[in-house]
N, C-alpha and C. Protein backbone atom coordinates (compact mmCIF):
# COMPACT_ATOMS: atom_id res chain seq x y z
N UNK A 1 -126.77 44.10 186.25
CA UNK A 1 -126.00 44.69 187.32
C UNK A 1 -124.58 44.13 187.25
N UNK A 2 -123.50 45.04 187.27
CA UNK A 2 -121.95 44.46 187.43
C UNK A 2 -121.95 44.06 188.69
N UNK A 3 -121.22 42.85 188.84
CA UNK A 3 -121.24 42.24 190.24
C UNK A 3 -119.56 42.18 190.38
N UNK A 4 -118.47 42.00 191.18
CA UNK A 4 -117.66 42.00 191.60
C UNK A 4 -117.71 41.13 192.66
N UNK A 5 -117.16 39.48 192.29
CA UNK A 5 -117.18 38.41 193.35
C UNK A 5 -115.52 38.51 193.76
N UNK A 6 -115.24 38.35 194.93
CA UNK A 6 -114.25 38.04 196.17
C UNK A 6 -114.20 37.30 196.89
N UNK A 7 -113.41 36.25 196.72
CA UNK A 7 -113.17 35.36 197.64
C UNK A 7 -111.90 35.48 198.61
N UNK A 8 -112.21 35.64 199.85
CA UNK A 8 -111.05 35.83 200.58
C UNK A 8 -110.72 34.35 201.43
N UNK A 9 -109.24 34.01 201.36
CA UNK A 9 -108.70 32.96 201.93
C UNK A 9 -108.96 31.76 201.54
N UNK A 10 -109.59 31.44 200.09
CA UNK A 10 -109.54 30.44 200.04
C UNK A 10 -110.02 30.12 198.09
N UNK A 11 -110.17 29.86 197.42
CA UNK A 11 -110.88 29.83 195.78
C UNK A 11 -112.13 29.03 195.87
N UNK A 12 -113.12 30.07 195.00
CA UNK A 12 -114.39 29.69 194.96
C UNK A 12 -114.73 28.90 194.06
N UNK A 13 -115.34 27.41 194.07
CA UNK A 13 -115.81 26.94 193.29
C UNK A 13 -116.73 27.28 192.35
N UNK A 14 -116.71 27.30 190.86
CA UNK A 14 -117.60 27.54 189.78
C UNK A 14 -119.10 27.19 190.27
N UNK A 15 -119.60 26.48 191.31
CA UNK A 15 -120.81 25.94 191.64
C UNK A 15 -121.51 26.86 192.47
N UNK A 16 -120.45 27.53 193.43
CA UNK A 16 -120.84 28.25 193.79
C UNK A 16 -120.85 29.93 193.37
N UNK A 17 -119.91 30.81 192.85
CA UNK A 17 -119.59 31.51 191.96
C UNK A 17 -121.16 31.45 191.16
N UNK A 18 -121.82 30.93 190.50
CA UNK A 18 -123.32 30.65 189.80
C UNK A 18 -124.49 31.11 190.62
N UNK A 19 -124.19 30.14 192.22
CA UNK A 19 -124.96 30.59 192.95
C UNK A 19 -125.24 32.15 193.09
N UNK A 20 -123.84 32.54 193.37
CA UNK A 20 -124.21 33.99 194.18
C UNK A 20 -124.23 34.47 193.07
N UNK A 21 -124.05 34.44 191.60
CA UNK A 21 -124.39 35.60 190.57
C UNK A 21 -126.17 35.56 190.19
N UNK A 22 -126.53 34.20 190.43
CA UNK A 22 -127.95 33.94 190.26
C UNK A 22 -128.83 34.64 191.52
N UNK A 23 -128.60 34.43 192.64
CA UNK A 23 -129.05 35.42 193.68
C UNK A 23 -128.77 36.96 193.48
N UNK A 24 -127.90 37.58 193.06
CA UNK A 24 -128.15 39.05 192.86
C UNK A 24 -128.06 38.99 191.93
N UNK A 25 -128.21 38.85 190.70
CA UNK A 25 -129.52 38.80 189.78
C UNK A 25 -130.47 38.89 189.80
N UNK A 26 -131.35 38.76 191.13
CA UNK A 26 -132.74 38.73 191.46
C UNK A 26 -132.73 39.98 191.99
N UNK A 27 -131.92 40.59 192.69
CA UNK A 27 -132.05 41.87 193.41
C UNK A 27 -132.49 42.91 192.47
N UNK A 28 -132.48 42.62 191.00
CA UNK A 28 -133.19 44.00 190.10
C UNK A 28 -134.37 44.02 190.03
N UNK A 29 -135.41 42.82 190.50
CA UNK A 29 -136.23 42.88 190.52
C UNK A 29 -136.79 43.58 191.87
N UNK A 30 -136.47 43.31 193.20
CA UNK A 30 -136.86 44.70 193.94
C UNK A 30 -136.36 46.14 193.63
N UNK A 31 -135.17 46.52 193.27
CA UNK A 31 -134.92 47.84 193.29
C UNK A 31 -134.78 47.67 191.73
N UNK A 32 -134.90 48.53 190.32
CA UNK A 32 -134.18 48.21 189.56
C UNK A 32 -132.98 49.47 188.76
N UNK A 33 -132.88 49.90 190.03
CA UNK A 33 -131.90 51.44 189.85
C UNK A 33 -130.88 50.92 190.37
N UNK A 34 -130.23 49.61 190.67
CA UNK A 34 -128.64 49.28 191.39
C UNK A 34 -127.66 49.18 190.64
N UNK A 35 -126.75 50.19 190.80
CA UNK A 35 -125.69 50.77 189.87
C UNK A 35 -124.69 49.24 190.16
N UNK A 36 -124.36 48.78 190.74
CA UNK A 36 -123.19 47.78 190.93
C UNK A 36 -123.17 47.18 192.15
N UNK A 37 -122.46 46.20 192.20
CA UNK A 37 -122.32 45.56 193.70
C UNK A 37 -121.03 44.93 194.21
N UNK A 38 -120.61 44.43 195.06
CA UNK A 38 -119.51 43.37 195.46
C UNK A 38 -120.06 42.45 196.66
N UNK A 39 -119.36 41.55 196.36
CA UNK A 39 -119.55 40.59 197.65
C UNK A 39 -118.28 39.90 197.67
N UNK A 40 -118.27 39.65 198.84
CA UNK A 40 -117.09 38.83 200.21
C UNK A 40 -117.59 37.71 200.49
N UNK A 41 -116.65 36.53 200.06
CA UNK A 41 -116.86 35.44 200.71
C UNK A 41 -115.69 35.46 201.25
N UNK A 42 -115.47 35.19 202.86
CA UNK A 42 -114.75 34.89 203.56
C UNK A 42 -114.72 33.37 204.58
N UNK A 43 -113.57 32.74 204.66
CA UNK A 43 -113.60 32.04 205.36
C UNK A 43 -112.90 32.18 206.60
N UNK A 44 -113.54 32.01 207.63
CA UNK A 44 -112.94 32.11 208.98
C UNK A 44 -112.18 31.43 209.69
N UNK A 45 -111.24 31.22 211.10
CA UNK A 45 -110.94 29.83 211.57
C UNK A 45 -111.54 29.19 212.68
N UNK A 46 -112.59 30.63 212.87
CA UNK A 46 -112.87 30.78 214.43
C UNK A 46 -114.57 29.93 214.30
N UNK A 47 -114.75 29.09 215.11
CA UNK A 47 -116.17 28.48 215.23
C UNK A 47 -116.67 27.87 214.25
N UNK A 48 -118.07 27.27 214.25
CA UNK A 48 -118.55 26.47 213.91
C UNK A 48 -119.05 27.26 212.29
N UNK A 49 -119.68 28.31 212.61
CA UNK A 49 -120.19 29.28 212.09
C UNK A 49 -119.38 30.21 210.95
N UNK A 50 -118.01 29.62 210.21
CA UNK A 50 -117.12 30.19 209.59
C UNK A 50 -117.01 30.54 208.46
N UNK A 51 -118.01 30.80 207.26
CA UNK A 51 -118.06 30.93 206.51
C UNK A 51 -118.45 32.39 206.04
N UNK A 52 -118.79 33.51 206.09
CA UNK A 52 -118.83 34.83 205.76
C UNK A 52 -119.17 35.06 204.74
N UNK A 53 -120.69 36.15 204.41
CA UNK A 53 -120.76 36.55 202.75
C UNK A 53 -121.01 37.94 203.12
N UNK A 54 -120.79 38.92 202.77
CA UNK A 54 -121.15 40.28 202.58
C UNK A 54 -121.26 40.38 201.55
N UNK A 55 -122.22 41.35 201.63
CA UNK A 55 -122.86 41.98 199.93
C UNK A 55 -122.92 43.98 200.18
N UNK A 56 -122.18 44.24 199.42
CA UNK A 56 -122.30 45.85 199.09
C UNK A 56 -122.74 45.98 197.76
N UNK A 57 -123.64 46.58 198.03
CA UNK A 57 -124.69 47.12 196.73
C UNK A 57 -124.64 49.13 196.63
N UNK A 58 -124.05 49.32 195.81
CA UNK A 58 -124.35 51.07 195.49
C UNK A 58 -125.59 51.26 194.42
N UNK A 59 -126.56 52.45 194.94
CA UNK A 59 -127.41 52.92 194.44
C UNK A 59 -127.21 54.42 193.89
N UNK A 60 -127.99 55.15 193.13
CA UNK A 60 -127.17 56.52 193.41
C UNK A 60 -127.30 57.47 194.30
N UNK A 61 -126.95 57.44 194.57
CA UNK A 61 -126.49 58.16 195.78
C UNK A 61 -126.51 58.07 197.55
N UNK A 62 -126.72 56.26 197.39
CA UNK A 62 -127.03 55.56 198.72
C UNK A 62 -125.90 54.04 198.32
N UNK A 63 -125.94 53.74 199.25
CA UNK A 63 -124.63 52.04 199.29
C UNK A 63 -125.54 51.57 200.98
N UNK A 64 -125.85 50.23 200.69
CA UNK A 64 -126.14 49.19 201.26
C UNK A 64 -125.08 47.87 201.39
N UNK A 65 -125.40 47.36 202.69
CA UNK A 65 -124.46 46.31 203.24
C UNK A 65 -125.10 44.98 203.85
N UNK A 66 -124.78 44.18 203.87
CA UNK A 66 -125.42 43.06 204.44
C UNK A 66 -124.24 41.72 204.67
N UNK A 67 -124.33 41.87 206.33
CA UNK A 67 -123.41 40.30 205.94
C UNK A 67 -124.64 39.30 206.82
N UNK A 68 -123.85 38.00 206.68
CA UNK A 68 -124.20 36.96 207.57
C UNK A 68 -122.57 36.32 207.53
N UNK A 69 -123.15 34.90 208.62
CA UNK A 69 -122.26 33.96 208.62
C UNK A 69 -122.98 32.70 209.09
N UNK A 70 -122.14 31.47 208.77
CA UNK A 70 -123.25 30.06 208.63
C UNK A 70 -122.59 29.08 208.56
N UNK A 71 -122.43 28.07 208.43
CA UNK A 71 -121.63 26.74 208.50
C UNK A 71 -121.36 26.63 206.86
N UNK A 72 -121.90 27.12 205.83
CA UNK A 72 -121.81 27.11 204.33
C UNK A 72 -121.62 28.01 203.88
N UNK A 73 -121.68 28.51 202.52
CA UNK A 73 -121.45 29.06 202.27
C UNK A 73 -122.95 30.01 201.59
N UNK A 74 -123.26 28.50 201.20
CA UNK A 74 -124.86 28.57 200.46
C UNK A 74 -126.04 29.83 201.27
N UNK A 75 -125.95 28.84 202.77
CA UNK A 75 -126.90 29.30 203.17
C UNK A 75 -126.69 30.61 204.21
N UNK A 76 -125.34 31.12 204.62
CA UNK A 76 -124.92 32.58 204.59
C UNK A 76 -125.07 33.20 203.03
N UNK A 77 -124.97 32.64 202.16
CA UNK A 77 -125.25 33.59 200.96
C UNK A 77 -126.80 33.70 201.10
N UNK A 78 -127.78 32.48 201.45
CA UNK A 78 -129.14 32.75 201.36
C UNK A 78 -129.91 34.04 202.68
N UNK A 79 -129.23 33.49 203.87
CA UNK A 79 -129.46 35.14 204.97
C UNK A 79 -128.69 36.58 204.12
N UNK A 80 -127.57 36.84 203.94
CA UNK A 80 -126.99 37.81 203.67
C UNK A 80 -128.05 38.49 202.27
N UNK A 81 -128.79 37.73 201.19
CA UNK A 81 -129.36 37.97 200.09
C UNK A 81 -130.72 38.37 200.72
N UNK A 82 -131.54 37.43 201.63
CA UNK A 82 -132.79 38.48 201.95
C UNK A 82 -132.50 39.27 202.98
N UNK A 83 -131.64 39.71 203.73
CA UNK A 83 -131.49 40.67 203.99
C UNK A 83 -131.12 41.89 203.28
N UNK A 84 -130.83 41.17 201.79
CA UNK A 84 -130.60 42.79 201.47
C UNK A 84 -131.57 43.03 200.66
N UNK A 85 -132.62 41.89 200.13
CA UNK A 85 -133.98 42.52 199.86
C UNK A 85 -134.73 42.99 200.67
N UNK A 86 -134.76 43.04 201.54
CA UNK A 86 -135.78 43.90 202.85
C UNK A 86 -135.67 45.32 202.51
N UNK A 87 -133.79 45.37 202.70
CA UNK A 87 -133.04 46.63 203.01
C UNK A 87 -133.30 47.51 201.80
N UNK A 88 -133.93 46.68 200.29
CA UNK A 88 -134.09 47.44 198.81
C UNK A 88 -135.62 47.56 199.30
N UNK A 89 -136.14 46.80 199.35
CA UNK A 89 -137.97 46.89 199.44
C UNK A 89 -138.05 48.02 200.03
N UNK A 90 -138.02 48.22 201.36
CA UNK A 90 -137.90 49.78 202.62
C UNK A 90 -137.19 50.44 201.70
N UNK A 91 -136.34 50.72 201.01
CA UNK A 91 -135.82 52.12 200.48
C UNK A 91 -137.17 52.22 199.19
N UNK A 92 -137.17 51.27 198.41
CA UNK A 92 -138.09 51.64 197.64
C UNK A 92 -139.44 52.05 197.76
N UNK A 93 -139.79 51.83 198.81
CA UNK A 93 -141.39 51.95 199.91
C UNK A 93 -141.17 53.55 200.11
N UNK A 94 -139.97 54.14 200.91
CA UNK A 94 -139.82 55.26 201.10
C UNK A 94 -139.53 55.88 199.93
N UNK A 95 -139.09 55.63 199.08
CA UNK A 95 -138.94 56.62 197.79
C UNK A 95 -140.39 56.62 197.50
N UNK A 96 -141.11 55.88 197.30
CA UNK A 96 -142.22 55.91 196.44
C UNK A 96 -143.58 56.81 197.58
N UNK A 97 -143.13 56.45 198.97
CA UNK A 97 -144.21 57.35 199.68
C UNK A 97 -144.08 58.90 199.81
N UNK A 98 -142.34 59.40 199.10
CA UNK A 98 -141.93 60.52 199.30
C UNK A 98 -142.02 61.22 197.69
């Protein structure tokens, strides 16, 4: 899958950069029709909670979204990632019951 990483407001460490390519990497194993993706790491100024990952994933002819936010970066990347396996599992459940 082509991934397209973004870091907004701030440069991503190589440690992490690994992380999030190793986590959607895994996403072909629930769906394995995902044409491409991007994700947003953002950092915030506001609260405790400032760290931001969104993930946009295009399928054909469907696009999925998922953010979180978290004190890290890690573990908003770890909510934002199973949330968007749920969001592949249910589409693939419905393709396959239809």
């Amino acid at each position: 899958m082509n991934i397209k990483i973004h870091s907004i407001k701030f440069d991503a460490s190589d440690s992490l950069l690994e992380l999030v390519q190793k986590k959607m990497d895994k996403m072909d194993k629930f769906f394995d029709r995902v044409v491409d993706g991007e994700i947003y790491l953002r950092l915030n100024n506001e609260g405790v909670d400032n760290k931001t990952v969104e993930i946009k994933i295009n399928l054909p002819g469907d696009q999925f979204f998922a953010e979180s936010s978290a004190r890290s970066f890690e573990k908003a990347m770890e909510e934002s990632a199973n949330a968007m396996k749920r969001k592949l599992r249910k589409h693939k459940e419905k393709l396959v019951t239809h």
